[in-house]
C-alpha atoms as a PDB file:
ATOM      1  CA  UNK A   1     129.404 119.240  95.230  1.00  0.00           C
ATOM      2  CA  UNK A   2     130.888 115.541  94.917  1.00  0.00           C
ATOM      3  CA  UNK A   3     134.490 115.131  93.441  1.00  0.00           C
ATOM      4  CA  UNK A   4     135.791 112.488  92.574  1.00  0.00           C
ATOM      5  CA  UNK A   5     138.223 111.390  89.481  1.00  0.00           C
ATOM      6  CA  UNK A   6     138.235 107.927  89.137  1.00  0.00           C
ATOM      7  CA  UNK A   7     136.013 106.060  85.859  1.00  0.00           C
ATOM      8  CA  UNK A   8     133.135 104.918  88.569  1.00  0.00           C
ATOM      9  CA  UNK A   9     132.724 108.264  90.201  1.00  0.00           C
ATOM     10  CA  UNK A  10     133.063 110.589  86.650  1.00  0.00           C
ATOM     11  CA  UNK A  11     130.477 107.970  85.304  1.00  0.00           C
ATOM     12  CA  UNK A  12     128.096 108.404  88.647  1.00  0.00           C
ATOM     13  CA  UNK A  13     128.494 112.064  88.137  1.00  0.00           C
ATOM     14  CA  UNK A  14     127.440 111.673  84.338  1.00  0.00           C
ATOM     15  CA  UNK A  15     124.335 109.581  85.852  1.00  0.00           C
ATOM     16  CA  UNK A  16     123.471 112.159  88.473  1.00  0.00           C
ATOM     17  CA  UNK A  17     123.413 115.342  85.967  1.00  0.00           C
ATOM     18  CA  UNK A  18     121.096 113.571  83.471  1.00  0.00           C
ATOM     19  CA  UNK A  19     118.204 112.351  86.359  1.00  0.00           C
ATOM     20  CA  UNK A  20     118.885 115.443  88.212  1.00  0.00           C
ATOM     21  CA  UNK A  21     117.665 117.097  84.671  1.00  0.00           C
ATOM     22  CA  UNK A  22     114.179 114.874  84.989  1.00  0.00           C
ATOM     23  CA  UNK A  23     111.300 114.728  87.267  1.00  0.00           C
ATOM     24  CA  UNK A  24     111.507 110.758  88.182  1.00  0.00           C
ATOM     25  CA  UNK A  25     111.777 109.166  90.922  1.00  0.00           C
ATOM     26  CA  UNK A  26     115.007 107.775  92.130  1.00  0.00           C
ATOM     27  CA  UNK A  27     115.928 104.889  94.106  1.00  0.00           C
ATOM     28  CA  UNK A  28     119.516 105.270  95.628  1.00  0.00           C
ATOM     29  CA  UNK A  29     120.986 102.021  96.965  1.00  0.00           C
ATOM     30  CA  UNK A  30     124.176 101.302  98.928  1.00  0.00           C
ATOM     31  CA  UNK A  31     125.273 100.526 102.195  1.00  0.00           C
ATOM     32  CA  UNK A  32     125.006 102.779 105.282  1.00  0.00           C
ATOM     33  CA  UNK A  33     127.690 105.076 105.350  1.00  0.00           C
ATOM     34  CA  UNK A  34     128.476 105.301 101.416  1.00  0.00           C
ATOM     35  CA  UNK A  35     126.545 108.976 100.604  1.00  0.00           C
ATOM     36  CA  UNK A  36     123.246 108.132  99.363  1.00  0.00           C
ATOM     37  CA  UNK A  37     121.746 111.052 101.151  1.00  0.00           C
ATOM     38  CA  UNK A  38     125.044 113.558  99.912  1.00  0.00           C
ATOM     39  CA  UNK A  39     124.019 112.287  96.095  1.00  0.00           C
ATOM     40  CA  UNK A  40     120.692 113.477  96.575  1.00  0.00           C
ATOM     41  CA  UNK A  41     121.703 116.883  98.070  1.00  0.00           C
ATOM     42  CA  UNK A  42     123.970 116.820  94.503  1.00  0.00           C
ATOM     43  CA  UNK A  43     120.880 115.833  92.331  1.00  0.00           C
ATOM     44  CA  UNK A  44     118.627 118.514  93.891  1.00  0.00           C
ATOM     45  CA  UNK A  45     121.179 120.857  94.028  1.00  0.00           C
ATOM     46  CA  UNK A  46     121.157 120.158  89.873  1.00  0.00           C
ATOM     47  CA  UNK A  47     117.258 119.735  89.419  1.00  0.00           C
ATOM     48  CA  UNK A  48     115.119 122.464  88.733  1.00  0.00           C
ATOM     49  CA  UNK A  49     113.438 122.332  92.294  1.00  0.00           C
ATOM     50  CA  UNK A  50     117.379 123.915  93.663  1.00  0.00           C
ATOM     51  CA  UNK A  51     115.500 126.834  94.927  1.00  0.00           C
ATOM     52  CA  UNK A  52     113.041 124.857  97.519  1.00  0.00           C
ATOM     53  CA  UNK A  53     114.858 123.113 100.315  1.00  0.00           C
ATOM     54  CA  UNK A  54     115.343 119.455 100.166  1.00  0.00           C
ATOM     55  CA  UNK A  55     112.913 117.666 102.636  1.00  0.00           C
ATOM     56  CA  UNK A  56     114.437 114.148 104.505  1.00  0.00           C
ATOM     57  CA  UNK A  57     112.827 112.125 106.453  1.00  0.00           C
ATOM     58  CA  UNK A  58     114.541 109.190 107.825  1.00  0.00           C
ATOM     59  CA  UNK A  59     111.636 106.416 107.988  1.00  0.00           C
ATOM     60  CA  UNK A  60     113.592 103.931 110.064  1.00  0.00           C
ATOM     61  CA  UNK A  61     112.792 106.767 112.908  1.00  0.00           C
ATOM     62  CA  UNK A  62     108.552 106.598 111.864  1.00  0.00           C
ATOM     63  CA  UNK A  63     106.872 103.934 113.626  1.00  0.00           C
ATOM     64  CA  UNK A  64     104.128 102.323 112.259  1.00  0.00           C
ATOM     65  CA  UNK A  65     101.363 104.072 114.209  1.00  0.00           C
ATOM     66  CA  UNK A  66     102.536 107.481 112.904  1.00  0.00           C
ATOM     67  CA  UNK A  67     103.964 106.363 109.397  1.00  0.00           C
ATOM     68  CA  UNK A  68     100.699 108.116 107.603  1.00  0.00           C
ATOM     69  CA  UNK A  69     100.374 110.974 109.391  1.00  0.00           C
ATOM     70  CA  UNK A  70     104.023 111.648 108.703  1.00  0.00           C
ATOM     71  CA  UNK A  71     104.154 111.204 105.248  1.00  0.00           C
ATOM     72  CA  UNK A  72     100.696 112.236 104.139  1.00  0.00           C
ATOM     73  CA  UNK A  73      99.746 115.348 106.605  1.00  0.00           C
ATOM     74  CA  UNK A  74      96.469 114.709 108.979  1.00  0.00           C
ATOM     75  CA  UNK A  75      93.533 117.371 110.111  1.00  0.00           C
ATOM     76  CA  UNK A  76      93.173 118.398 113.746  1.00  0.00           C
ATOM     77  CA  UNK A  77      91.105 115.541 115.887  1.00  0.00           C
ATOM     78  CA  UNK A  78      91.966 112.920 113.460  1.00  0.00           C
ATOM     79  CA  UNK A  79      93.705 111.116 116.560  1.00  0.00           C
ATOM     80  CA  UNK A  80      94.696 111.833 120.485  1.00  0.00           C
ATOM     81  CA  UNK A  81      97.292 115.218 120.617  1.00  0.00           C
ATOM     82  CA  UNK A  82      96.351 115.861 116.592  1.00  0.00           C
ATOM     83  CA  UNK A  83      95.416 119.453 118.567  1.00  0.00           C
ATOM     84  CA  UNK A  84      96.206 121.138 114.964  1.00  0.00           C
ATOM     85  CA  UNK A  85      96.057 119.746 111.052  1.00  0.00           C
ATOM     86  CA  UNK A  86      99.574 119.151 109.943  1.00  0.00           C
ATOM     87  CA  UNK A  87     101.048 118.507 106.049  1.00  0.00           C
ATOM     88  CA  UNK A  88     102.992 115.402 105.697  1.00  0.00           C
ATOM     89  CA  UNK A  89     105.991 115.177 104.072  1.00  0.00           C
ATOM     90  CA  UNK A  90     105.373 114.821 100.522  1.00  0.00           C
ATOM     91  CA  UNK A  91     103.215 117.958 101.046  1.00  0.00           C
ATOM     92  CA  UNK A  92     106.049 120.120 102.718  1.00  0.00           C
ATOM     93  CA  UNK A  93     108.473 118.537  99.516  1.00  0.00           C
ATOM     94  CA  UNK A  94     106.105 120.415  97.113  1.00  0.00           C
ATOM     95  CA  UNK A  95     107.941 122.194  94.535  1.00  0.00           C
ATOM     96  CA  UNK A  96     111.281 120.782  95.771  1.00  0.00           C
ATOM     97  CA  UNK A  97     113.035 116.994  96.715  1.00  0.00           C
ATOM     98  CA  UNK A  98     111.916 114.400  99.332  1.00  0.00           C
ATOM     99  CA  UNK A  99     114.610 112.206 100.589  1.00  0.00           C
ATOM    100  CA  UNK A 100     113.184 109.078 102.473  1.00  0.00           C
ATOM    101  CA  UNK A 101     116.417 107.365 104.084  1.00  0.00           C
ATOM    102  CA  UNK A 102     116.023 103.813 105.376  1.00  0.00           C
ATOM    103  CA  UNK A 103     113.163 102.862 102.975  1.00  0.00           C
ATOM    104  CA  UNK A 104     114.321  99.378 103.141  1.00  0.00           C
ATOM    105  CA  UNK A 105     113.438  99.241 106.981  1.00  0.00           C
ATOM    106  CA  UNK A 106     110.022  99.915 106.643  1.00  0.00           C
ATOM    107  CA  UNK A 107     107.503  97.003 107.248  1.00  0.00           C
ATOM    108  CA  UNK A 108     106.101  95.707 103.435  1.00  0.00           C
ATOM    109  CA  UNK A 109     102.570  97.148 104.606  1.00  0.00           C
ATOM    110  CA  UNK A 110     104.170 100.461 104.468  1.00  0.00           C
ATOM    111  CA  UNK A 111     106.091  99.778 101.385  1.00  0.00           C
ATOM    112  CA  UNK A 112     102.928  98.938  99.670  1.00  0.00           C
ATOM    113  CA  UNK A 113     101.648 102.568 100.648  1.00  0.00           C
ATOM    114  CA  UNK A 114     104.704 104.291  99.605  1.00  0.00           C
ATOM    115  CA  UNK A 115     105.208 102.595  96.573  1.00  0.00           C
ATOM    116  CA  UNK A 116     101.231 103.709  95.300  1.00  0.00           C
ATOM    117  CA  UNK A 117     102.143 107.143  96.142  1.00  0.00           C
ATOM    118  CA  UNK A 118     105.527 106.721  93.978  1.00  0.00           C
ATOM    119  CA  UNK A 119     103.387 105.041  91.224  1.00  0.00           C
ATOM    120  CA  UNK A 120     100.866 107.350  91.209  1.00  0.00           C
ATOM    121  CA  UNK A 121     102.773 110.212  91.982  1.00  0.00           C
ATOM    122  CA  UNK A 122     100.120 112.087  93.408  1.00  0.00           C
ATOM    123  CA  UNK A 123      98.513 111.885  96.552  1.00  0.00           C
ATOM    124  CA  UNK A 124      94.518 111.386  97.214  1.00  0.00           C
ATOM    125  CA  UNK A 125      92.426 112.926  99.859  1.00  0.00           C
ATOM    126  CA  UNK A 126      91.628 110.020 101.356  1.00  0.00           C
ATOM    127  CA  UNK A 127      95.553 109.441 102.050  1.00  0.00           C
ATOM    128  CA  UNK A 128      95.504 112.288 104.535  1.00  0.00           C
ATOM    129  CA  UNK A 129      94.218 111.270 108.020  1.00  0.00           C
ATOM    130  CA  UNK A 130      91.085 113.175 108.834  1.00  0.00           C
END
């Protein structure tokens, strides 16, 4: 839970109840350090997908040779040491939140990808590495 009791924060709180009640998707901004990833804890904890754990992945950590297979899951032998198929995040977020942190470090190739996913919201099978 975030308190807070000055006009900014009661009106962020205000903000965070009504698009925790929908099932958009939200782009948090701010700099490092100022909660972006506590809000989202509060807006899942206040959405409808509460019961399902929140997934985060932090994509600054993903490099670019592993940025699909992380997000969008890949099927055993699809590259060296795939020894097993594996969901990607937005397949282990089912039915609950994803959190990307650090969206803003990712190369534009990658924000291209992520951003058809976003706009699309849904994910095809030819996303998933095989």
């Amino acid at each position: 839970m975030i308190v807070g009791t000055s006009p900014a924060m009661q009106q962020l709180m205000k903000m965070v109840v009504k698009v925790a009640r929908t099932d958009a998707n939200i782009l948090i901004t701010g700099e490092n350090g100022t909660g972006k990833e506590m809000l989202a804890q509060e807006i899942h904890r206040l959405s409808t997908r509460r019961e399902h754990t929140m997934v985060t992945v932090d994509m600054g950590a993903i490099s670019e040779s592993l940025f699909e297979s992380e997000l969008f899951g890949h099927e055993r032998g699809s590259f060296t040491d795939a020894y097993e198929s594996r969901p990607g995040k937005f397949e282990a977020a089912s039915g609950s939140s994803l959190f990307m942190d650090e969206i803003g470090n990712l190369p534009l190739a990658m924000q291209a990808k992520l951003l058809t996913v976003l706009q699309n919201r849904k994910l095809h099978a030819s996303a998933v590495i095989k």
